[in-house]
C-alpha atoms as a PDB file:
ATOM      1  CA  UNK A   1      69.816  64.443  40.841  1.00  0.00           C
ATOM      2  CA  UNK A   2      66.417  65.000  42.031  1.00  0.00           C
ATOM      3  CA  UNK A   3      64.798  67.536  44.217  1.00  0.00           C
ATOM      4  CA  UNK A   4      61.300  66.130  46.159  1.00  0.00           C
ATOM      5  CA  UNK A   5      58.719  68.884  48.157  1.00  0.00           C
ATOM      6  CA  UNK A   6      58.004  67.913  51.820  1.00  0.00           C
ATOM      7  CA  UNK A   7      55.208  65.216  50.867  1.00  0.00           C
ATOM      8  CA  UNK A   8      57.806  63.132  48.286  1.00  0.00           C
ATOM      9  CA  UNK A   9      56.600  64.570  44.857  1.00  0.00           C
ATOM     10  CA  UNK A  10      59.358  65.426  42.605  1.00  0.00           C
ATOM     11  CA  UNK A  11      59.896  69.022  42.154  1.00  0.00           C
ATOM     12  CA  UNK A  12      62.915  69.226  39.936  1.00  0.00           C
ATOM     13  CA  UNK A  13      64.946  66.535  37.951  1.00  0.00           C
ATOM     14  CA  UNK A  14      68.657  66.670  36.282  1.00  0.00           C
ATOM     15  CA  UNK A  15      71.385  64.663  35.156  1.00  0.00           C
ATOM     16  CA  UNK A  16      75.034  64.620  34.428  1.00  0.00           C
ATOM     17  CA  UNK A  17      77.790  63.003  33.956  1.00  0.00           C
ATOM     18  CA  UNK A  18      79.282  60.854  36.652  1.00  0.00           C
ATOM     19  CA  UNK A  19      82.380  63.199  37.213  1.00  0.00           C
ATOM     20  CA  UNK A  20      80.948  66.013  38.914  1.00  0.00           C
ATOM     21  CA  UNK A  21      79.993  66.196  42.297  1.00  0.00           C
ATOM     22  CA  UNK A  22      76.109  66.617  43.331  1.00  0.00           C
ATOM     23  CA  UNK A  23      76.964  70.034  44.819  1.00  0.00           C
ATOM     24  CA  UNK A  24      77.742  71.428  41.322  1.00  0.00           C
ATOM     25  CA  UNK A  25      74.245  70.460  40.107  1.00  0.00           C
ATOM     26  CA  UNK A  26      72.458  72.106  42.740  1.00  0.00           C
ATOM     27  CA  UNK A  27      71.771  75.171  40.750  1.00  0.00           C
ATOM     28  CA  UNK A  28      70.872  73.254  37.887  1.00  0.00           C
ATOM     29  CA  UNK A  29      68.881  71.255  38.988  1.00  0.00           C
ATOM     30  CA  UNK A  30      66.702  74.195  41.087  1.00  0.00           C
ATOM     31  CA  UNK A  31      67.063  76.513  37.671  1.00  0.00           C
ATOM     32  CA  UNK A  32      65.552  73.391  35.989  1.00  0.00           C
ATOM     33  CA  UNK A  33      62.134  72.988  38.494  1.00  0.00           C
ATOM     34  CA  UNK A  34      58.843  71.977  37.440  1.00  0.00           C
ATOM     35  CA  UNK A  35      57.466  74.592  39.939  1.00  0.00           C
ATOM     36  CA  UNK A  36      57.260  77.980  39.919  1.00  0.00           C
ATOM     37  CA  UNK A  37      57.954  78.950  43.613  1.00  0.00           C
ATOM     38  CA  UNK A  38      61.823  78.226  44.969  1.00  0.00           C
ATOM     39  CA  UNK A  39      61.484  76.282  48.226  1.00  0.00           C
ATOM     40  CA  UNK A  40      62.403  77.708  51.299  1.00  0.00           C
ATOM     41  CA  UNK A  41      64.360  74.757  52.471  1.00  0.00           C
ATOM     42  CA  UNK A  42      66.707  71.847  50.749  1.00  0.00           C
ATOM     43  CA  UNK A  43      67.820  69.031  52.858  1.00  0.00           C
ATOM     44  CA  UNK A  44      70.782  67.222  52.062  1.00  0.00           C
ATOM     45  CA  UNK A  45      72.856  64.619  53.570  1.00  0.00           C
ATOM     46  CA  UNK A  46      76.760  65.553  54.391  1.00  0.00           C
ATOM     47  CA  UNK A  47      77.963  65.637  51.322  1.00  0.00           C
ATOM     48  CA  UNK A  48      76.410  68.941  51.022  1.00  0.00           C
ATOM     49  CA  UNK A  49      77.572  70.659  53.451  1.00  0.00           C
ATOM     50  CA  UNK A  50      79.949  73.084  52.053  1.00  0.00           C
ATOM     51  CA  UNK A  51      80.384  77.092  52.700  1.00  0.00           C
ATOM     52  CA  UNK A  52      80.445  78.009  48.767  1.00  0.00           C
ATOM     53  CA  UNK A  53      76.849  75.610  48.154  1.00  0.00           C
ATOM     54  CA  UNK A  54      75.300  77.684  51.502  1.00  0.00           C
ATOM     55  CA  UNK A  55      76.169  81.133  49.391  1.00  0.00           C
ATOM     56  CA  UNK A  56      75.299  80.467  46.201  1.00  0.00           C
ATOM     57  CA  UNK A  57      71.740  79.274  48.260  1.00  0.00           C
ATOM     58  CA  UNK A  58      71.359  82.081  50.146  1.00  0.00           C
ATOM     59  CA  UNK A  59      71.500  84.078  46.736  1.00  0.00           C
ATOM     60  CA  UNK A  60      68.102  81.939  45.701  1.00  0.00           C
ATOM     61  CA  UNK A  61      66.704  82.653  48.946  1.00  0.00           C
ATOM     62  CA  UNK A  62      67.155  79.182  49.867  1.00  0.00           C
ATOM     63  CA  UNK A  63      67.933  77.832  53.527  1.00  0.00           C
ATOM     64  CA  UNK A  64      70.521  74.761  52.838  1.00  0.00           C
ATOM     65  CA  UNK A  65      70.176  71.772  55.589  1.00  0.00           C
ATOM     66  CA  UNK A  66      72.798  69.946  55.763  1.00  0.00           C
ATOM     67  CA  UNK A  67      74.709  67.622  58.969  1.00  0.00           C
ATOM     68  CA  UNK A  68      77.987  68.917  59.735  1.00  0.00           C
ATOM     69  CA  UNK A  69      80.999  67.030  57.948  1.00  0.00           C
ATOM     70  CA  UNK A  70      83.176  65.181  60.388  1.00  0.00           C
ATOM     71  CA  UNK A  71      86.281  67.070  58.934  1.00  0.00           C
ATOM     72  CA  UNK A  72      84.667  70.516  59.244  1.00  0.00           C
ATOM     73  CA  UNK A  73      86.172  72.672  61.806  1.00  0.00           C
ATOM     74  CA  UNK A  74      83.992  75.315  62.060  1.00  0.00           C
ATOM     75  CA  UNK A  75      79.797  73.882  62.184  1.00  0.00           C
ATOM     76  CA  UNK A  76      77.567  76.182  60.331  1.00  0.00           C
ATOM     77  CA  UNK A  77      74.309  74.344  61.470  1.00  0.00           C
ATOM     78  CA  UNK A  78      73.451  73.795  64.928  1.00  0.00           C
ATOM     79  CA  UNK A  79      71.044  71.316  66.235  1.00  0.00           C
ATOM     80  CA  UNK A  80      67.444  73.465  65.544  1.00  0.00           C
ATOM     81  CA  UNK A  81      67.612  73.316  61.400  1.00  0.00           C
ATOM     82  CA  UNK A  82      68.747  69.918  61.639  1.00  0.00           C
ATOM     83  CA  UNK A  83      65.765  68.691  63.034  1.00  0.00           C
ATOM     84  CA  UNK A  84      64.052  68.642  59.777  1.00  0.00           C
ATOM     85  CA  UNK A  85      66.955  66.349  58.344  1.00  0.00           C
ATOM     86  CA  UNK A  86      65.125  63.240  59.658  1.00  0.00           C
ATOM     87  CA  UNK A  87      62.484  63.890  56.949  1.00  0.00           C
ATOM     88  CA  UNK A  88      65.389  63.016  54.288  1.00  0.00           C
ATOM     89  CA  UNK A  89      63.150  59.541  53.785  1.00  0.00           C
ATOM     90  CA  UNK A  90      60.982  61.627  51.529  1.00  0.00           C
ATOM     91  CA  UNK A  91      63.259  62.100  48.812  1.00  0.00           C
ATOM     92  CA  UNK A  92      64.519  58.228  49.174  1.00  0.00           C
ATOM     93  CA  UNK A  93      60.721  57.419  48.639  1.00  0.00           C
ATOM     94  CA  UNK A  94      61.140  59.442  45.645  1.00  0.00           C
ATOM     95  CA  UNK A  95      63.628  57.416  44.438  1.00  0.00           C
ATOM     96  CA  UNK A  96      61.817  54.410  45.117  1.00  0.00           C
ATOM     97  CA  UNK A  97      59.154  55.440  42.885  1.00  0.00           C
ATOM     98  CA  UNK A  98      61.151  56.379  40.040  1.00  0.00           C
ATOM     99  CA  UNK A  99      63.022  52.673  39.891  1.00  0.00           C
ATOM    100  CA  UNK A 100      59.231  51.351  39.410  1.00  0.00           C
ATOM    101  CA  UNK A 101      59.460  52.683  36.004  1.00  0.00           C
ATOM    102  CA  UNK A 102      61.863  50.059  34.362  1.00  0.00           C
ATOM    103  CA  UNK A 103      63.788  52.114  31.744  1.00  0.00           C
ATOM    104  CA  UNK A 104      65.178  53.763  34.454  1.00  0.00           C
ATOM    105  CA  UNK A 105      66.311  51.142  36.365  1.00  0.00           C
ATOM    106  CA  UNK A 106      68.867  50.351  34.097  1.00  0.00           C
ATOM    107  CA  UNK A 107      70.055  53.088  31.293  1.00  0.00           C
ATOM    108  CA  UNK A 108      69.248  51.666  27.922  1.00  0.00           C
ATOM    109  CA  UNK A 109      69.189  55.157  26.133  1.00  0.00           C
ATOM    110  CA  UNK A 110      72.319  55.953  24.130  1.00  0.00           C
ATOM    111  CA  UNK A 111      71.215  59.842  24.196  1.00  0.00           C
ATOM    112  CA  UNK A 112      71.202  61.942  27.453  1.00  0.00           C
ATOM    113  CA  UNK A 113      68.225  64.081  26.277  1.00  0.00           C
ATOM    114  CA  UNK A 114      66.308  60.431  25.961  1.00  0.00           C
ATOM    115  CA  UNK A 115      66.984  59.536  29.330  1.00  0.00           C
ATOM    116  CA  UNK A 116      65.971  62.759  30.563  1.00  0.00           C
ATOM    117  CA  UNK A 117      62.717  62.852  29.271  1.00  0.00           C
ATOM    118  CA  UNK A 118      62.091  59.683  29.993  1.00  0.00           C
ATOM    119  CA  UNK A 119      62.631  60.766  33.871  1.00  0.00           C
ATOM    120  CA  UNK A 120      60.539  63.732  33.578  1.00  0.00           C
ATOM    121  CA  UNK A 121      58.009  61.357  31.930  1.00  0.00           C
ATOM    122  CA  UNK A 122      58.462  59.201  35.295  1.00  0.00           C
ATOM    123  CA  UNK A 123      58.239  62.466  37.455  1.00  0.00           C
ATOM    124  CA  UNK A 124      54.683  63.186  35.598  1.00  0.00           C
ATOM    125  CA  UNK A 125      53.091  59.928  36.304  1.00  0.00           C
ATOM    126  CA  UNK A 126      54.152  60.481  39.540  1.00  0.00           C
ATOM    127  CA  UNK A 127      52.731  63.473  40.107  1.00  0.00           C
ATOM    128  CA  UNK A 128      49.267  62.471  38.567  1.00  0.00           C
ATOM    129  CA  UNK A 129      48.868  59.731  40.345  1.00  0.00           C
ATOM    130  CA  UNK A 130      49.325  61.479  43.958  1.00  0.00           C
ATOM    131  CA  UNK A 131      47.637  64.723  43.167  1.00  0.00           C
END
């Protein structure tokens, strides 16, 4: 899971096991930030939109984004916040950048630690080369 400001660079990077679902790692992933300052905003895609992901962001200060689930009976967002979901390309450029780096296209390290620091290593380049 990765977590990209408004302009594409990463701010935060985590992985996990395939089991769990990305909502669970939200608040790993944000406790696990390069920067010091908790964004204001995270946009997601459906998938996050869930009632116990909005609490546990409002607790970090954090406005979730999300689209409404089709199953959802009551909507939480209206159409105002969700304006800012059409700059979602931002963190697929993100990912687009990371599969550049070719040990991370495909996962050669045995070692979870390895393959983490090989992202973050990715997520530094990154950030040197656009800042």
């Amino acid at each position: 899971m990765a977590m990209a400001d408004r302009h594409g660079l990463p701010i935060a990077i985590g992985i996990a096991s395939g089991e769990r679902h990305e909502t669970k790692l939200v608040v790993e992933t944000l406790q696990s930030r390069f920067v010091g300052p908790v964004p204001v905003r995270l946009i997601g895609d459906r998938a996050y939109d869930s009632d116990p992901l909005d609490r546990q962001m409002k607790k970090f200060g954090v406005e979730m984004i999300a689209p409404n689930r089709v199953s959802k009976r009551v909507h939480t967002q209206d159409g105002r916040p969700l304006r800012r979901y059409k700059r979602r390309w931002h963190i697929e450029r993100l990912f687009s950048w990371l599969l550049r780096f070719r040990r991370l296209v495909t996962r050669y390290e045995y070692h979870a630690a390895n393959f983490l620091g090989l992202a973050k290593l990715a997520c530094l380049a990154i950030l040197l080369k656009r800042l």
